[in-house]
Protein backbone atom coordinates (compact mmCIF):
# COMPACT_ATOMS: atom_id res chain seq x y z
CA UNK A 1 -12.43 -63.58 4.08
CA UNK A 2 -10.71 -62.49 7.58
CA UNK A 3 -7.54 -61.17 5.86
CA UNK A 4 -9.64 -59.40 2.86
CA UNK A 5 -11.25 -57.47 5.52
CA UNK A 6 -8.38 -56.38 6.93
CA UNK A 7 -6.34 -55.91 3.44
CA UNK A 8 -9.56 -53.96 2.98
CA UNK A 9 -9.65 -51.82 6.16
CA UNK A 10 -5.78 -50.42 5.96
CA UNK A 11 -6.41 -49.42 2.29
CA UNK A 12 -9.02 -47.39 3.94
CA UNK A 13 -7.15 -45.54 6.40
CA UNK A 14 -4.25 -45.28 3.29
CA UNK A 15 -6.50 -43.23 1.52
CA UNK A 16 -8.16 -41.13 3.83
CA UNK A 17 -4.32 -40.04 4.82
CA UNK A 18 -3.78 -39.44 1.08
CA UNK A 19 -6.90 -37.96 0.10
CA UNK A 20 -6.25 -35.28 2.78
CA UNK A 21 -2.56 -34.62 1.94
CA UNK A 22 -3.62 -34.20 -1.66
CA UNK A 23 -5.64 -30.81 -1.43
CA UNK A 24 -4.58 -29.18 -4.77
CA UNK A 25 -3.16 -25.45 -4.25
CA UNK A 26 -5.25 -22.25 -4.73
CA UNK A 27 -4.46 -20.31 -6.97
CA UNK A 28 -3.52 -16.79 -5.31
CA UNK A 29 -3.37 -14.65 -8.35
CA UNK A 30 -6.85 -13.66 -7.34
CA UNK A 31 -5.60 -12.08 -3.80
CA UNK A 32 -4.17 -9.17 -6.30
CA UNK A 33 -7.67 -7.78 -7.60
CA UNK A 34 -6.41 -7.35 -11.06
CA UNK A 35 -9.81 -5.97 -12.00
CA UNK A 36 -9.49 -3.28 -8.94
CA UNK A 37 -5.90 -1.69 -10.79
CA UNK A 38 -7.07 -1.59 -14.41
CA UNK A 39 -9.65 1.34 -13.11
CA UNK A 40 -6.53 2.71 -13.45
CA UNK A 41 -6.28 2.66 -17.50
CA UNK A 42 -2.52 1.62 -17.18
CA UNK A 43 -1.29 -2.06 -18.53
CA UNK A 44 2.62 -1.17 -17.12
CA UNK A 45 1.28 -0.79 -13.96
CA UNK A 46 -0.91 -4.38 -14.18
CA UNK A 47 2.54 -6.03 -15.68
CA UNK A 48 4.83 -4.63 -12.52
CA UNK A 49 2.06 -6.16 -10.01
CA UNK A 50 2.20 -9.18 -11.66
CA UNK A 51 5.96 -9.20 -11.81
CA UNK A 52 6.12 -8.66 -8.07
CA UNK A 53 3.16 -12.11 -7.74
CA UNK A 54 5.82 -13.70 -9.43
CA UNK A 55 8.87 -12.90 -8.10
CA UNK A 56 8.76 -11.17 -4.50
CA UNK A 57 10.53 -12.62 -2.39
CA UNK A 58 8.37 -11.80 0.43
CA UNK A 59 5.44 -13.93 -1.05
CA UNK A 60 7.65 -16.61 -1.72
CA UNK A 61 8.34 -16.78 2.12
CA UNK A 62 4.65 -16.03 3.28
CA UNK A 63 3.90 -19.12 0.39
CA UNK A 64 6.37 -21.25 2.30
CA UNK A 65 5.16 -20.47 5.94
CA UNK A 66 1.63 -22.39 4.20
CA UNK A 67 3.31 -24.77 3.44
CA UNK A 68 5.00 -25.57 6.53
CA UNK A 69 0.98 -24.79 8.18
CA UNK A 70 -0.42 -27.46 5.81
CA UNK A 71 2.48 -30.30 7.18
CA UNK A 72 1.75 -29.57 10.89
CA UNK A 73 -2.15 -30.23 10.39
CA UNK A 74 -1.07 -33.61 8.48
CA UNK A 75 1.12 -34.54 11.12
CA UNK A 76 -1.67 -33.35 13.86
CA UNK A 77 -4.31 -35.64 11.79
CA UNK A 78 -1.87 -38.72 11.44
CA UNK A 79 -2.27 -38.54 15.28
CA UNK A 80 -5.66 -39.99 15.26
CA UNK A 81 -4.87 -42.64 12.86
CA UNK A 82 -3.61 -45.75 14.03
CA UNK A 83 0.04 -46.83 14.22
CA UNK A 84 1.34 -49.53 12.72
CA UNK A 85 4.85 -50.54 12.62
CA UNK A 86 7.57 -53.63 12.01
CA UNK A 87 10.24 -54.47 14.87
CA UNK A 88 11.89 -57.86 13.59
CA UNK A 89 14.41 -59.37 16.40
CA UNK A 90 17.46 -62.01 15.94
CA UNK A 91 18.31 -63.18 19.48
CA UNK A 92 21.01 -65.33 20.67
CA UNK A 93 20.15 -66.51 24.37
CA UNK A 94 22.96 -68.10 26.84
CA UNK A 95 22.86 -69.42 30.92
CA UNK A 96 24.55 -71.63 33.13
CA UNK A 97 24.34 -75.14 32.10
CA UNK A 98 23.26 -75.93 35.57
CA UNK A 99 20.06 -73.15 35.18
CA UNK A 100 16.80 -74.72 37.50
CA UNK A 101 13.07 -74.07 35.93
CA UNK A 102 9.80 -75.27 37.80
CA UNK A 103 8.55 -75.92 41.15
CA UNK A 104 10.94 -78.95 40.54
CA UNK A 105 13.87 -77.86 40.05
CA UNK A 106 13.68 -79.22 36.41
CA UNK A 107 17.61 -79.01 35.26
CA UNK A 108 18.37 -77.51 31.57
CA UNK A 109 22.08 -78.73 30.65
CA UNK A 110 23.85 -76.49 28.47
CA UNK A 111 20.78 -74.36 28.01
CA UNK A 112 20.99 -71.87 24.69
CA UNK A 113 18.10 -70.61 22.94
CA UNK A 114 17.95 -68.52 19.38
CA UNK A 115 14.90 -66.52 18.97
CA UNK A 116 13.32 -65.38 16.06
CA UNK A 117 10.46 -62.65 16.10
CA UNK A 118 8.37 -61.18 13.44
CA UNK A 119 5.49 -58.94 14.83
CA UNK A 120 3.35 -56.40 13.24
CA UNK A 121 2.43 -53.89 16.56
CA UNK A 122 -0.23 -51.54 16.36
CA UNK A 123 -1.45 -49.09 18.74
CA UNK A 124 -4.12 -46.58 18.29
CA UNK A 125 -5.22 -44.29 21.17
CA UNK A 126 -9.08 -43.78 21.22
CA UNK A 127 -10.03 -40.57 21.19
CA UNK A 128 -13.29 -41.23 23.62
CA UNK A 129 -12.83 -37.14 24.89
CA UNK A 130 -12.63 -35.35 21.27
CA UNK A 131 -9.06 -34.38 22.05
CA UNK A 132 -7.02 -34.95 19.22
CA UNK A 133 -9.55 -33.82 17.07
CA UNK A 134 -10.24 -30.65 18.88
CA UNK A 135 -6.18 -29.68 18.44
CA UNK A 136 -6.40 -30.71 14.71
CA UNK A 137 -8.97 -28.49 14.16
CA UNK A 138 -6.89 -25.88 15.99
CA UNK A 139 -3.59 -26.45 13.59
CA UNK A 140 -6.54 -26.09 11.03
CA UNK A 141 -7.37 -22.23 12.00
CA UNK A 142 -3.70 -21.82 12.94
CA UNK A 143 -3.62 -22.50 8.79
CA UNK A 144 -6.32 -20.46 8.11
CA UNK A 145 -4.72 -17.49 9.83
CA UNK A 146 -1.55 -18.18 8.23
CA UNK A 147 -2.99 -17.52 4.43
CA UNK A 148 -4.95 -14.45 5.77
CA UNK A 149 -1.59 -12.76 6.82
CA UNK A 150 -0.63 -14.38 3.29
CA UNK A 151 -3.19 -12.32 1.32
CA UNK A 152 -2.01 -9.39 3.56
CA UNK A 153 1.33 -9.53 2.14
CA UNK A 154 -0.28 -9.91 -1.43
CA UNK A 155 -2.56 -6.62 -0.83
CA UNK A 156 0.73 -5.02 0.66
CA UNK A 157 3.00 -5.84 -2.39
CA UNK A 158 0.58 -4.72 -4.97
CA UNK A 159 -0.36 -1.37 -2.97
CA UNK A 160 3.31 -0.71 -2.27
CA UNK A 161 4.31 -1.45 -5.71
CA UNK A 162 1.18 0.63 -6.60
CA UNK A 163 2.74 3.93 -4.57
CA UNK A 164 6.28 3.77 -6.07
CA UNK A 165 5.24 3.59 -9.07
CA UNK A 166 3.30 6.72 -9.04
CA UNK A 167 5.93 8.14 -6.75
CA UNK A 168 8.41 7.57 -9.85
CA UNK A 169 5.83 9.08 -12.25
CA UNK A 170 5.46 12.67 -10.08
CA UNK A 171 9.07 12.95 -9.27
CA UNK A 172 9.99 12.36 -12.87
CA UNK A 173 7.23 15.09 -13.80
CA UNK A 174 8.09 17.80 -10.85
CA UNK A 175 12.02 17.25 -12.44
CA UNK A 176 11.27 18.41 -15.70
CA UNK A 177 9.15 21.48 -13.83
CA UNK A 178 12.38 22.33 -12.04
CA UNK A 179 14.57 21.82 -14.79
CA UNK A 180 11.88 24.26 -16.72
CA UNK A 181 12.39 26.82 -13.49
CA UNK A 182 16.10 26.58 -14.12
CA UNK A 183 16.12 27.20 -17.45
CA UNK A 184 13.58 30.53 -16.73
CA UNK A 185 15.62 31.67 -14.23
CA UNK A 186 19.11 31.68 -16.06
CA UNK A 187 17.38 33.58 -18.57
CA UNK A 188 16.03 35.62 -15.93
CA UNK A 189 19.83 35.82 -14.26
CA UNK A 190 20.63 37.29 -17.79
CA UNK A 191 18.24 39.78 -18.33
CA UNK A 192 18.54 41.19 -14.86
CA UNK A 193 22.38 41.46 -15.64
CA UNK A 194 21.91 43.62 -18.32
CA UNK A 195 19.49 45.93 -16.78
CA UNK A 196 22.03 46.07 -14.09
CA UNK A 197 24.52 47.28 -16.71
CA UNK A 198 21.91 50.14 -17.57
CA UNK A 199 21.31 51.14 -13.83
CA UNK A 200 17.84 49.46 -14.38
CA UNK A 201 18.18 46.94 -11.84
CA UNK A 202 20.72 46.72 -8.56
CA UNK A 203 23.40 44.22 -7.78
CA UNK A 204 21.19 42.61 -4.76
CA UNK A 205 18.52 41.72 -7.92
CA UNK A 206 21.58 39.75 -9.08
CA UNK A 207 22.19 38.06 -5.96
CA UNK A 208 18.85 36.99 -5.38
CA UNK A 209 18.20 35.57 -8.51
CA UNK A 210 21.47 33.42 -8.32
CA UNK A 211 20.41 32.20 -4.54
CA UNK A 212 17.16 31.12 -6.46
CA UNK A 213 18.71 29.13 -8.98
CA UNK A 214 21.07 27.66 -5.87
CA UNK A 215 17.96 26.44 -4.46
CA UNK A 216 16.62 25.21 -7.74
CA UNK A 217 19.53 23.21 -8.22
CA UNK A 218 19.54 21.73 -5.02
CA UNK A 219 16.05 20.75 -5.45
CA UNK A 220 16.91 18.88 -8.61
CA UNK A 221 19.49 17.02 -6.69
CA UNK A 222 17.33 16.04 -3.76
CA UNK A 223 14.72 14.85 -6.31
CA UNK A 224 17.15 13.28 -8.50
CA UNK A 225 18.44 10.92 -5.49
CA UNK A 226 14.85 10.48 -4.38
CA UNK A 227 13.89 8.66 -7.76
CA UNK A 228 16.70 6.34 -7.28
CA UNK A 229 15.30 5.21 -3.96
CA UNK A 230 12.17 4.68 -5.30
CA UNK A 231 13.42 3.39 -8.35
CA UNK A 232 15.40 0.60 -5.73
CA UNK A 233 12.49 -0.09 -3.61
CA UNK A 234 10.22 -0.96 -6.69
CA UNK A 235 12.90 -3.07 -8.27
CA UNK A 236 12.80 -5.16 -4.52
CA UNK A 237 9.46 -5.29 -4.89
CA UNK A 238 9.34 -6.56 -8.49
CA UNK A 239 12.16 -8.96 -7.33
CA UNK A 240 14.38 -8.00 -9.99
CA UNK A 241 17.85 -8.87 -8.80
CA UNK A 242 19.01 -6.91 -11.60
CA UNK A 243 17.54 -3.52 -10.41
CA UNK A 244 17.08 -2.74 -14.51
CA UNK A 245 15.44 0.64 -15.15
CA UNK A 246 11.86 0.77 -14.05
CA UNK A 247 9.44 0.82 -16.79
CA UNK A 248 6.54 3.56 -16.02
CA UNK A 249 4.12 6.21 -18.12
CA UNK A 250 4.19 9.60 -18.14
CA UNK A 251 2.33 12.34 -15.98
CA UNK A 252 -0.10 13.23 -18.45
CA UNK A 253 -1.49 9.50 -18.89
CA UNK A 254 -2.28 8.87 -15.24
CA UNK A 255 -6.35 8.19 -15.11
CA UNK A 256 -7.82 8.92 -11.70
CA UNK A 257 -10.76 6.73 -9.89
CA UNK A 258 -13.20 9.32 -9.81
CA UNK A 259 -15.99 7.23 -8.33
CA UNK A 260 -14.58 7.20 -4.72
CA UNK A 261 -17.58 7.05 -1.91
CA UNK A 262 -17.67 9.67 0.81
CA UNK A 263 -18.94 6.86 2.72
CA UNK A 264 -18.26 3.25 3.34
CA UNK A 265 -20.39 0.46 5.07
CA UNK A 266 -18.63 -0.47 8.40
CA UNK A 267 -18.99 -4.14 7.07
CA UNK A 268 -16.48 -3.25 4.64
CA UNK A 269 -13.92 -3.99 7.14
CA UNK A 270 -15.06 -8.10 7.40
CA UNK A 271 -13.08 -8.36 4.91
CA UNK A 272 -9.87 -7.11 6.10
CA UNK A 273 -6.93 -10.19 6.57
CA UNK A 274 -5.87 -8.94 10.19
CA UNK A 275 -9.68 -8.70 11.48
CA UNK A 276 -11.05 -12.48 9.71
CA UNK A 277 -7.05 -13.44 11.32
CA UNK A 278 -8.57 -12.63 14.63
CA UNK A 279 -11.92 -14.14 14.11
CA UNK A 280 -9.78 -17.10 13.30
CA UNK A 281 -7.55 -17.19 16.56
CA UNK A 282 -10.56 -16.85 18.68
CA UNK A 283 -11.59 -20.37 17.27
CA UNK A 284 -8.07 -22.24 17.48
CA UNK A 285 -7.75 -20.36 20.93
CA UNK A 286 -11.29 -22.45 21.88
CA UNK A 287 -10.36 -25.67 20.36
CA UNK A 288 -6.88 -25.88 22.43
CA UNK A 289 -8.65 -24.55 25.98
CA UNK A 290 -11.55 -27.30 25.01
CA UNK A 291 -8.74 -29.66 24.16
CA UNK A 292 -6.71 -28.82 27.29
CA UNK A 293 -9.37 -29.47 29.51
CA UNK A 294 -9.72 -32.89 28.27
CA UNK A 295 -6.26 -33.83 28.36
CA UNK A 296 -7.16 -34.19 31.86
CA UNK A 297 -9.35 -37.23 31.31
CA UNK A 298 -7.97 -40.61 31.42
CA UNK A 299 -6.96 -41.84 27.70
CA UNK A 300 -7.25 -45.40 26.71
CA UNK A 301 -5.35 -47.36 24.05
CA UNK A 302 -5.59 -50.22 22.01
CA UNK A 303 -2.29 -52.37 20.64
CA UNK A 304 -1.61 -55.28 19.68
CA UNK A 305 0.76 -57.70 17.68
CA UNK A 306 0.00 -60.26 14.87
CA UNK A 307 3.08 -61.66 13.58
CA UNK A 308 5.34 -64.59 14.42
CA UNK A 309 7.51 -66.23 17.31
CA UNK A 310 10.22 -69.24 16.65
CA UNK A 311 13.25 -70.70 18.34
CA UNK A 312 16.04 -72.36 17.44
CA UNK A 313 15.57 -72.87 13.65
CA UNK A 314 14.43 -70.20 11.30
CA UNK A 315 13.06 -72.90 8.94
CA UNK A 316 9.79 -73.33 11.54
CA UNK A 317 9.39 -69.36 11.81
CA UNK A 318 6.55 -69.51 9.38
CA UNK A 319 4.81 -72.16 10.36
CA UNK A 320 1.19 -72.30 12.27
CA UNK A 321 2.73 -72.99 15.73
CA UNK A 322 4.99 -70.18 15.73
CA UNK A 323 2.18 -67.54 14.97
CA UNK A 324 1.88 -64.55 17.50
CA UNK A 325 -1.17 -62.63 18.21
CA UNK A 326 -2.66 -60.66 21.09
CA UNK A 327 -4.57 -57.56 21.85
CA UNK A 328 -5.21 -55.12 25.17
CA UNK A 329 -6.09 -51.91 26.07
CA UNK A 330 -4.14 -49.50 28.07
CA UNK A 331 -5.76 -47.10 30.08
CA UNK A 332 -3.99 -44.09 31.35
CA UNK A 333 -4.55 -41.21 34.00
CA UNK A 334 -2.28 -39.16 35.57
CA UNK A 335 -2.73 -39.27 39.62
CA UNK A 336 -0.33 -36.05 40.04
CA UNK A 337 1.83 -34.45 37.46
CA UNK A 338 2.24 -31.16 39.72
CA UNK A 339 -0.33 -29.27 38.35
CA UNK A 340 0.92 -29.08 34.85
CA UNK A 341 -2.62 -30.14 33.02
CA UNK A 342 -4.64 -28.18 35.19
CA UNK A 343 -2.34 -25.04 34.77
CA UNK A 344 -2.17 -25.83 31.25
CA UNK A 345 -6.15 -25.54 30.53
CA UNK A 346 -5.88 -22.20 33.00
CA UNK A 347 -3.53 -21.35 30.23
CA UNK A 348 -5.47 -22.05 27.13
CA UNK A 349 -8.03 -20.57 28.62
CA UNK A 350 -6.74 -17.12 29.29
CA UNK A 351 -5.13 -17.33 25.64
CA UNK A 352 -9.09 -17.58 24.34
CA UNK A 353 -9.86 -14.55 26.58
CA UNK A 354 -6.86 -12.78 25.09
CA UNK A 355 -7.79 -13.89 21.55
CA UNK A 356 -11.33 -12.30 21.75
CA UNK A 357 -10.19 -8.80 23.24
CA UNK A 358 -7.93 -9.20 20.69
CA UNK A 359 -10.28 -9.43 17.88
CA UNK A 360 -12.14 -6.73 19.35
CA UNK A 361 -8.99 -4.48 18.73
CA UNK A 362 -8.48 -5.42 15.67
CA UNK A 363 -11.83 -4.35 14.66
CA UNK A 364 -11.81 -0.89 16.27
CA UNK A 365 -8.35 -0.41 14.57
CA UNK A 366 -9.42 -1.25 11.43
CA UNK A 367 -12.95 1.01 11.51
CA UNK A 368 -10.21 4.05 12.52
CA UNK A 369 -7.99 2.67 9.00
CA UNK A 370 -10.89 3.26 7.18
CA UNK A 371 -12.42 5.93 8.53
CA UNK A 372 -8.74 7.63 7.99
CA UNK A 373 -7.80 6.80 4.96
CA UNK A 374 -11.65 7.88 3.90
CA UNK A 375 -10.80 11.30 5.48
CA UNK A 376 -7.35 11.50 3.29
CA UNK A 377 -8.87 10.21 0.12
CA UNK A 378 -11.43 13.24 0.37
CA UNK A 379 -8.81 15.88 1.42
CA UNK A 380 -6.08 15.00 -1.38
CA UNK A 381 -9.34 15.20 -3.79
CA UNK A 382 -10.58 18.85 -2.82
CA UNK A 383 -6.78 19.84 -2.73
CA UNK A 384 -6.65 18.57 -6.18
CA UNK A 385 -9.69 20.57 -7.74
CA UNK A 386 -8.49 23.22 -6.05
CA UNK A 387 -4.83 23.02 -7.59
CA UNK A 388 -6.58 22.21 -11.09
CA UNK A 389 -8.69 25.51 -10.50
CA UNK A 390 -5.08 27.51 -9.21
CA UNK A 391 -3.57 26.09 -12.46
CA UNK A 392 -6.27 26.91 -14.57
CA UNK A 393 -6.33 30.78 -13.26
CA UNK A 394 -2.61 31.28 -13.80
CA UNK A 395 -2.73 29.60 -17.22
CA UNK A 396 -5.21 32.14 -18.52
CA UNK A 397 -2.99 35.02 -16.58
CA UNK A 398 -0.04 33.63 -18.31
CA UNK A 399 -2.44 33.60 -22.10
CA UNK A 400 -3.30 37.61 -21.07
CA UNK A 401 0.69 38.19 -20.55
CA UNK A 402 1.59 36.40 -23.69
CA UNK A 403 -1.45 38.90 -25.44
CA UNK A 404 0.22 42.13 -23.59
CA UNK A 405 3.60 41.28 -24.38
CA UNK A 406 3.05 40.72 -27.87
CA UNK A 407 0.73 44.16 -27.81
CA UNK A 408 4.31 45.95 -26.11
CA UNK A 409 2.56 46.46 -22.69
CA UNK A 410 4.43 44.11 -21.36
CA UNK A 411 8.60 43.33 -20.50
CA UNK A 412 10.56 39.67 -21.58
CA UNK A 413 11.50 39.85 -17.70
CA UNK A 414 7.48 40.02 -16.46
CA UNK A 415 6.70 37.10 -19.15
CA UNK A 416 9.23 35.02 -17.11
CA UNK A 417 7.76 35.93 -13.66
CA UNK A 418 4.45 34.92 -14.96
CA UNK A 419 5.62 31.66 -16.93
CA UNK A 420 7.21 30.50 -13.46
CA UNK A 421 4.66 31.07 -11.54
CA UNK A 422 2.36 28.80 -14.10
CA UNK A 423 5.23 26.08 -13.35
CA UNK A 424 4.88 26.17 -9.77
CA UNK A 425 1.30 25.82 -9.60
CA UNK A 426 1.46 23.21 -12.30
CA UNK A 427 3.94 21.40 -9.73
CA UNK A 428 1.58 22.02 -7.25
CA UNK A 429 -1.22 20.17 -9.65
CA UNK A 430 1.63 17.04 -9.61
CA UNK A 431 1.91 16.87 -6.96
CA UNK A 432 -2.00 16.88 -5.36
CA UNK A 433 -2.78 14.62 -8.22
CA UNK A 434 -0.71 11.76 -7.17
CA UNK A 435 -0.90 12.50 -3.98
CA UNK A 436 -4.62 11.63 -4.38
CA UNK A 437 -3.81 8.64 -6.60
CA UNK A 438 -2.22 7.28 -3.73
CA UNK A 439 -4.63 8.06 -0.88
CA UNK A 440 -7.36 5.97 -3.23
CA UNK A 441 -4.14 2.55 -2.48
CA UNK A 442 -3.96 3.49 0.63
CA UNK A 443 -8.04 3.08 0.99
CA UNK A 444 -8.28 0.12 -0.51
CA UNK A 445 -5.18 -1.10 1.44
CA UNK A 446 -7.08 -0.04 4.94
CA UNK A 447 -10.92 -1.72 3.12
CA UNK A 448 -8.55 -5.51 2.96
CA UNK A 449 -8.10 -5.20 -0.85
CA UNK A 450 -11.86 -4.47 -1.40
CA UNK A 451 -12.97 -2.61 -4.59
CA UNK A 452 -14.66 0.01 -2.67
CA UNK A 453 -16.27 1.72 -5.90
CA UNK A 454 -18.89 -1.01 -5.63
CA UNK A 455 -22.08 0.11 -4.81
CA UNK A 456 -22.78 -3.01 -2.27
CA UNK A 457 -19.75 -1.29 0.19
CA UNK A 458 -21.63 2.48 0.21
């Protein structure tokens, strides 16, 4: 019945190792807000964010550093379980024939011993103070932390991969403006040239109009090299070691969020991964001053042996007068070590002070993220109505033009002014339009990946 029990017992502890070790994975798809990005009517944009979940290399490595979290709590837990461990021995024992033993002198002649030993040992420190349990729970927030700065990384990738793609749309768009600008303004070159001819118009005319088209050019270039780099940085981000061309809509299709608050609840910014981080270290900050302090204490630990002893002949090893058991406790307290515990929980304890100012920081930063990005999202939104109303005016300018040319009141070379002009402010409508598409990531970057359209955050 004895040895059931005990069979019993260490299939126990076994499984309670096992049972923690076995925690099945979460799945982090959910970190990207999936159902935040289709407000944005546009499936390529879903399929590159799900690209980069699958094969960015910098959540592989944030996935990794988890990993390596989850090991150190096992190994902190497997501290508090007892040890138990097998040390056979084969020994081979010579003396002096003329050795003395006793109070007698009793005389061994030729004395040689061989000793066979078979023990189980087992030791297991008893954790009377909390101690080990206190820095588990530490390694425990340490792993918390850890997959907060995880879903950081997530919210990152999906906002950054979020930016260049719209980046890619506008400069794609404003390209085809300036190509349109060129194309006016060679026509332009010509007509000029020929009132030139016919004393209508003076070399200077020429010269400006050719500077123009310089700069046009040039602009074409700089944008040209600009989509490249964002055309690399979104094929990092997609992990594409291929860098293949970077599937992406056109300008017209981009939807807007047009429910964006003015205002925000401050306790948007709970959920945030740098500020629930903090709130995090202050509690593995407590647990190691708390478990510092009692390091002090004195420890005590049981061990013991159960196994078996013999001499001489390995065919008695087994039997029941060669059987080995015994069983103590250790206790243990240091009487001077220098200072080194007591500095140690001075330590710990200044790292919890530093770990609440800390979180305190983090939460006034993140209030100013917000309250920043809130301020941008509004701006790039009135500068965008405004463009759309600037566009609008020189559209219908541009309609009356077409009307007066047609009607003879007005010149080919006016009709170009006027169609360039309705290009520039339609560049200017671009460009405010993405720009605003991207001050809405950057909100719900600086909100911790927060759909910020629901009415609960307002």
């Amino acid at each position: 019945m004895k040895k059931n029990l005990l069979t019993i017992f260490l299939i126990f502890l076994i499984s309670q190792s096992f049972a923690f070790c076995s925690a099945q994975e979460q799945d982090k798809r959910q970190y990207l807000n999936l159902s935040f990005w289709q407000k944005f009517n546009d499936e390529i944009l879903i399929n590159n964010i799900i690209k980069g979940y699958e094969n960015n290399p910098d959540l592989k490595i944030a996935d990794t550093k988890i990993k390596e979290s989850e090991k150190i709590v096992k190994l902190s837990l497997a501290e508090e379980l007892p040890h138990i461990n097998f040390e056979g021995m084969l020994g081979r024992t010579f003396a002096s024939s003329d050795m003395l033993r006793g109070k007698n002198n009793f005389m061994i002649y030729n004395y040689s011993q061989t000793r066979f030993l078979l023990p189980l040992t087992a030791s297991y420190e008893i954790d009377i103070w909390g101690k080990n349990r206190l820095r588990t729970k530490s390694f425990k927030e340490s792993e918390k932390m850890l997959k907060e700065d995880e879903r950081a990384v997530y919210i990152a990738l999906s906002s950054a991969i979020a930016a260049d793609y719209y980046n890619l749309i506008k400069t794609d768009k404003i390209i085809e403006l300036q190509n349109e600008l060129l194309n006016l303004n060679e026509k332009l070159l010509k007509l000029t040239i020929s009132k030139e001819q016919n004393g209508l118009a003076t070399k200077d005319d020429i010269l400006e109009i050719q500077e123009k088209t310089a700069q046009i050019t040039l602009t074409i270039n700089d944008l040209e090299a600009k989509k490249e780099i964002f055309e690399n940085q979104l094929s990092y981000l997609l992990g594409d070691k291929l860098f293949s061309k970077i599937e992406r809509n056109d300008f017209k299709n981009v939807s807007l969020i047009d429910n964006v608050p003015s205002e925000l609840n401050s306790s948007i910014i709970i959920n945030r991964p740098d500020v629930k981080s903090s709130a995090y270290n202050i509690l593995r900050a407590d647990y190691e001053a708390k478990s510092a302090k009692r390091d002090i204490l004195p420890s005590f630990t049981i061990m013991g042996t159960l196994g078996f002893n013999g001499y001489s002949h390995g065919t008695h090893l087994f039997s029941p007068n060669s059987g080995l058991a015994d069983l103590w406790i250790v206790p243990n307290f240091d009487i001077f070590d220098g200072g080194r515990k007591y500095n140690l929980m001075k330590l710990k304890k200044l790292e919890y002070e530093r770990a609440k100012q800390e979180y305190e920081k983090s939460v006034l930063a993140s209030i100013q993220e917000v309250n920043d990005a809130l301020v941008m999202t509004k701006k790039e939104k009135k500068n965008y109505k405004i463009a759309a109303d600037v566009f609008d005016i020189q559209s219908q300018k541009l309609r009356l033009k077409s009307i007066n040319k047609n009607l003879g009141l007005a010149n080919e070379l006016d009709y170009i002014l006027y169609q360039q002009a309705q290009i520039l402010a339609q560049q200017k409508l671009v460009d405010d339009k993405i720009n605003y598409v991207i001050s809405t990531i950057n909100l719900y970057k600086s909100v911790g990946g927060v759909d910020f359209t629901n009415s609960e955050n307002l």
